[in-house]
C-alpha atoms as a PDB file:
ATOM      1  CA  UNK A   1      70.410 132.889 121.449  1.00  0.00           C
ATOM      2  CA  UNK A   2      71.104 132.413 117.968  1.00  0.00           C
ATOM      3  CA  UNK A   3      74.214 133.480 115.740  1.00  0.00           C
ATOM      4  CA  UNK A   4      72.795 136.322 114.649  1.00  0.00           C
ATOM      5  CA  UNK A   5      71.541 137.241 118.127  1.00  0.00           C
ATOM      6  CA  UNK A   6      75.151 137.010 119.059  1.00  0.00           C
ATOM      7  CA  UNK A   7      76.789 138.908 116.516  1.00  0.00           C
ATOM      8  CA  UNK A   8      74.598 141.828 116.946  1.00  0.00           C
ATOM      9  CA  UNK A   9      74.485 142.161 120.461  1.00  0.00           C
ATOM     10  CA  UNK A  10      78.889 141.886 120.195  1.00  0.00           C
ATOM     11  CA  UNK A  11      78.114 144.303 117.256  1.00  0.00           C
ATOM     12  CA  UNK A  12      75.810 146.536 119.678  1.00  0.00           C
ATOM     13  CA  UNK A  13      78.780 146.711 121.969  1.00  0.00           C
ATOM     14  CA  UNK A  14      81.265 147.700 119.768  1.00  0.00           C
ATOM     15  CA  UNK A  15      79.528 150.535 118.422  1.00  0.00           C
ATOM     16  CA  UNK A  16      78.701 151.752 121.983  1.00  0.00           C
ATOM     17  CA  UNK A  17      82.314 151.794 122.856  1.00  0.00           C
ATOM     18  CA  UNK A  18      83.323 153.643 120.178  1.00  0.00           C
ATOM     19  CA  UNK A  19      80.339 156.230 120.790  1.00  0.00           C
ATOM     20  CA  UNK A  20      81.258 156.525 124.340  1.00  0.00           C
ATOM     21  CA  UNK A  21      84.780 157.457 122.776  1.00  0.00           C
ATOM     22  CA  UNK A  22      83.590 159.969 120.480  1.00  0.00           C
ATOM     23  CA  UNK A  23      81.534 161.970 122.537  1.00  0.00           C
ATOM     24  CA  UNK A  24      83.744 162.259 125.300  1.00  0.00           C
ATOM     25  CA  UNK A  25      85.956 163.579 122.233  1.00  0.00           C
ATOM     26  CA  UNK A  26      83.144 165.952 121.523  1.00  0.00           C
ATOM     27  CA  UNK A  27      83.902 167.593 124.637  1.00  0.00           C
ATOM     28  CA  UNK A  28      86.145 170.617 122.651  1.00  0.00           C
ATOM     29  CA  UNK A  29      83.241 170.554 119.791  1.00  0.00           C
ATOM     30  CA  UNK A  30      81.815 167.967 117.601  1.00  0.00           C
ATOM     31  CA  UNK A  31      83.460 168.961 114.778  1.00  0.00           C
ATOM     32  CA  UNK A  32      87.261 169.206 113.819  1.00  0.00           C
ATOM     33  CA  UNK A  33      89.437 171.226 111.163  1.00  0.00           C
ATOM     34  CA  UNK A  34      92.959 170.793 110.520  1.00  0.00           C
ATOM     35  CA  UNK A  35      95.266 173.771 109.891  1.00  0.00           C
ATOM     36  CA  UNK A  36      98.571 174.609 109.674  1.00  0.00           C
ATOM     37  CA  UNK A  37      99.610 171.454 111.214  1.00  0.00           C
ATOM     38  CA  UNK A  38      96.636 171.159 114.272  1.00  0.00           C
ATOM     39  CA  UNK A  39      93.811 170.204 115.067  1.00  0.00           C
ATOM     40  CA  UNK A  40      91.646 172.846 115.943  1.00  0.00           C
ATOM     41  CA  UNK A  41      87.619 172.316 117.241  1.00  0.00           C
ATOM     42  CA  UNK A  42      84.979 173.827 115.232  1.00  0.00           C
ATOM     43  CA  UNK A  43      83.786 175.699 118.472  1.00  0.00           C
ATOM     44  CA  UNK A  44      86.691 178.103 119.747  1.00  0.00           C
ATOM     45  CA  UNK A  45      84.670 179.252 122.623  1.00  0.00           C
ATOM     46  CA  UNK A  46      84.682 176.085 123.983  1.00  0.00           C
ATOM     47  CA  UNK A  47      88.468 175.936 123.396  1.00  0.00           C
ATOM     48  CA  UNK A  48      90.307 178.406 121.972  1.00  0.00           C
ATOM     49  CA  UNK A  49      93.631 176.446 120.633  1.00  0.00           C
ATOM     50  CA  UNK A  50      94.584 173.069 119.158  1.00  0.00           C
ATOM     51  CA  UNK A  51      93.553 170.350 120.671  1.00  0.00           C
ATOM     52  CA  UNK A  52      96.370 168.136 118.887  1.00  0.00           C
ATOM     53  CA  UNK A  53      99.093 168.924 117.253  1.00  0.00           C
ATOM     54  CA  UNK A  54     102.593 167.195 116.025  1.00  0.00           C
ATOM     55  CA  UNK A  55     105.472 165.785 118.708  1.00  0.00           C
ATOM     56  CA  UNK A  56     107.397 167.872 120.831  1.00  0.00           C
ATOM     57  CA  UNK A  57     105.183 170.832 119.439  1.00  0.00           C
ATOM     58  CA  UNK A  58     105.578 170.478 116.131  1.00  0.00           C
ATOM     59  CA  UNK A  59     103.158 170.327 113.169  1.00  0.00           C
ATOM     60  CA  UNK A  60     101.176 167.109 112.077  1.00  0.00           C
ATOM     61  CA  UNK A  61     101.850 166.182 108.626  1.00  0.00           C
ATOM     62  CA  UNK A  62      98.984 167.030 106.156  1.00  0.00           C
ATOM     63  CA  UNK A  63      98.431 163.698 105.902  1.00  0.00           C
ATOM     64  CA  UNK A  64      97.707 162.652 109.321  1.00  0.00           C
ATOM     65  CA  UNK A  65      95.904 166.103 110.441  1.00  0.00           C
ATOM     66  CA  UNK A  66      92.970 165.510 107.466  1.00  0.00           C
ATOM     67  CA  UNK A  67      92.582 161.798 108.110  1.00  0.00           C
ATOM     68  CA  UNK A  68      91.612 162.810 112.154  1.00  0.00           C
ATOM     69  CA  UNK A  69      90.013 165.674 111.022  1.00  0.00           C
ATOM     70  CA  UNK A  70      88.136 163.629 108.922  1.00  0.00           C
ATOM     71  CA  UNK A  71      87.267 161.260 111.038  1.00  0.00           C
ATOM     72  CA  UNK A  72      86.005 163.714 114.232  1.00  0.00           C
ATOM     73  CA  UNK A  73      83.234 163.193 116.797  1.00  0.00           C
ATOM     74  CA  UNK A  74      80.457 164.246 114.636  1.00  0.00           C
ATOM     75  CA  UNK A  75      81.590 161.766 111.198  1.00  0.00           C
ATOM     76  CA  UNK A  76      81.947 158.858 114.044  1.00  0.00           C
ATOM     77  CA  UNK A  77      78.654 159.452 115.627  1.00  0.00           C
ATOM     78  CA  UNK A  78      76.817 160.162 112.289  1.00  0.00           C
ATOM     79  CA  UNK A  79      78.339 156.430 110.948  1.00  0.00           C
ATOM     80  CA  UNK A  80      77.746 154.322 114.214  1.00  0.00           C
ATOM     81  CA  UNK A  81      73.991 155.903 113.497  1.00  0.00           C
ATOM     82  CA  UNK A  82      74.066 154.675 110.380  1.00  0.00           C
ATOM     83  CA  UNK A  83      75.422 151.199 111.045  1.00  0.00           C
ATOM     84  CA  UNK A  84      72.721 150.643 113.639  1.00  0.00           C
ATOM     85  CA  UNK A  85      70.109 151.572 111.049  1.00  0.00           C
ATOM     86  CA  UNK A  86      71.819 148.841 108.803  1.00  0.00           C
ATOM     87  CA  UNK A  87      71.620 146.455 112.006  1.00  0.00           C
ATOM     88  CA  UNK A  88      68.209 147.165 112.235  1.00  0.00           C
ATOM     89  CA  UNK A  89      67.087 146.988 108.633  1.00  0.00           C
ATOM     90  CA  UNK A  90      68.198 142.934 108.689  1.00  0.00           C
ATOM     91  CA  UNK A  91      66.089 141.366 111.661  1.00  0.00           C
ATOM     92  CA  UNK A  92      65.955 137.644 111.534  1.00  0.00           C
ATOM     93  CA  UNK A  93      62.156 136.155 110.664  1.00  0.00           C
ATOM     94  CA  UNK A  94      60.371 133.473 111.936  1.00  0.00           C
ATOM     95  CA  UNK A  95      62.173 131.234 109.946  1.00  0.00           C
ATOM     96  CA  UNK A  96      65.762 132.053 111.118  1.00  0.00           C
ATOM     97  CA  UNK A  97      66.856 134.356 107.591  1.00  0.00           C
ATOM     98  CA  UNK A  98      67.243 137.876 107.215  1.00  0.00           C
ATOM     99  CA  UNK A  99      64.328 139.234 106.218  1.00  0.00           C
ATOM    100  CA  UNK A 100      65.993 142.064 104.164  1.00  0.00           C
ATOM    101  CA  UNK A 101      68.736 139.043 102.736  1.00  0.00           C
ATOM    102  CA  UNK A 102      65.063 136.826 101.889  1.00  0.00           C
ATOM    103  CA  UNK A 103      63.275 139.361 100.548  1.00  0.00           C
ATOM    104  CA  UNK A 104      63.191 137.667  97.219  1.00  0.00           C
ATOM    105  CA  UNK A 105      60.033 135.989  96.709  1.00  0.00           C
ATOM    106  CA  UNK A 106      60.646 133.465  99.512  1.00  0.00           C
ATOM    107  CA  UNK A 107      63.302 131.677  98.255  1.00  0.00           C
ATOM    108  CA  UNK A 108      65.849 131.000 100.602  1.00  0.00           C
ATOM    109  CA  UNK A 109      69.743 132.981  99.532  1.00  0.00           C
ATOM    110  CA  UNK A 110      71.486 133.661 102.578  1.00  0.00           C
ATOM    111  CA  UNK A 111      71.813 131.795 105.973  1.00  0.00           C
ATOM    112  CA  UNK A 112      71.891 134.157 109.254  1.00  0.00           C
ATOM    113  CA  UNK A 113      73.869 135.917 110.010  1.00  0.00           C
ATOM    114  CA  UNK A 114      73.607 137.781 106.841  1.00  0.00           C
ATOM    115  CA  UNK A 115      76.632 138.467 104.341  1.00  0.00           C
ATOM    116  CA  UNK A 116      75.773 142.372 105.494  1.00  0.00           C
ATOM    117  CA  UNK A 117      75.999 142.134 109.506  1.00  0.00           C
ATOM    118  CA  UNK A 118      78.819 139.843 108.918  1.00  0.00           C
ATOM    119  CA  UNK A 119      80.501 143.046 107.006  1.00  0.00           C
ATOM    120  CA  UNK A 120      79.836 145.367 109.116  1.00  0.00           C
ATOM    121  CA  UNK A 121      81.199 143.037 112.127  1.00  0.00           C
ATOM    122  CA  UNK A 122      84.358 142.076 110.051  1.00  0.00           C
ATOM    123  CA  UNK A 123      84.908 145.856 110.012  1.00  0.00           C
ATOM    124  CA  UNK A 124      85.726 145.982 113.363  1.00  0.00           C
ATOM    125  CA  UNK A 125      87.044 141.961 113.799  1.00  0.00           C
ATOM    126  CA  UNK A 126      89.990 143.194 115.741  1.00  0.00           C
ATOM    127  CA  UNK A 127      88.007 144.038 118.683  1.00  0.00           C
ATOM    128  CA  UNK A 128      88.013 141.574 121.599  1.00  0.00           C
ATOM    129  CA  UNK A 129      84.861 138.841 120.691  1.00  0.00           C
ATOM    130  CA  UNK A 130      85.044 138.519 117.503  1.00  0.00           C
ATOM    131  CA  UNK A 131      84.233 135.046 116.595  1.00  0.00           C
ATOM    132  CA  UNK A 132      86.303 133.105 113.033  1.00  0.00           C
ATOM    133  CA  UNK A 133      82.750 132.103 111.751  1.00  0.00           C
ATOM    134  CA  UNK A 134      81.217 135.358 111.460  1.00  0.00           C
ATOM    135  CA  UNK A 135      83.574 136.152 108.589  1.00  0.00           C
ATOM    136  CA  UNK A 136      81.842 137.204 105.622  1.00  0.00           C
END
């Protein structure tokens, strides 16, 4: 297996974990608004009230309700999409280089892993695996 191999298949993980998360999130609607201090689901007939709100009852600040509004089931899943595309648009060649990363006339500019799977790794290089030399 090479480094790339490696990173991507850790990479491949991640991103099913967190899709696993969001869709069991999904279960009270893909979508979330934030209002008056909750978080309510896009589709009320699946659940009619909140489905978070503040401590002890009490409003979220603005703040904090449009950041996990923001970032609800359907932005998740539409962005781990995405990232896989990005996985998938830098396969490694025959001669061990990104094909996307050496796509300039043959000459050789970036070693594998690339500078943009290490990115997208280093954006999640708190998770458990992560390996120092992917770093981009």
């Amino acid at each position: 297996m090479t480094a790339t191999d490696d990173l991507t298949v850790w990479l491949g993980g991640v991103l099913d974990r967190i899709e696993q998360r969001a869709q069991a999130a999904a279960n009270h609607g893909p979508t979330w608004r934030y209002s008056d201090g909750n978080i309510y689901p896009s589709d009320t007939s699946r659940h009619p009230g909140p489905i978070a709100t503040g401590t002890y009852g009490g409003g979220l600040e603005d703040a904090h309700g449009e950041h996990i509004a923001g970032n609800d089931p359907a932005h998740v899943l539409h962005r781990i999409a995405i990232d896989r595309r990005i996985i998938a648009a830098h396969p490694i060649g025959e001669h061990g280089y990104c094909t996307n990363c050496w796509a300039d006339g043959g000459v050789r500019s970036v070693d594998a892993p690339c500078p943009t799977l290490r990115l997208l790794a280093a954006a999640h290089d708190a998770e458990p695996g992560y390996r120092p030399e992917w770093k981009p």
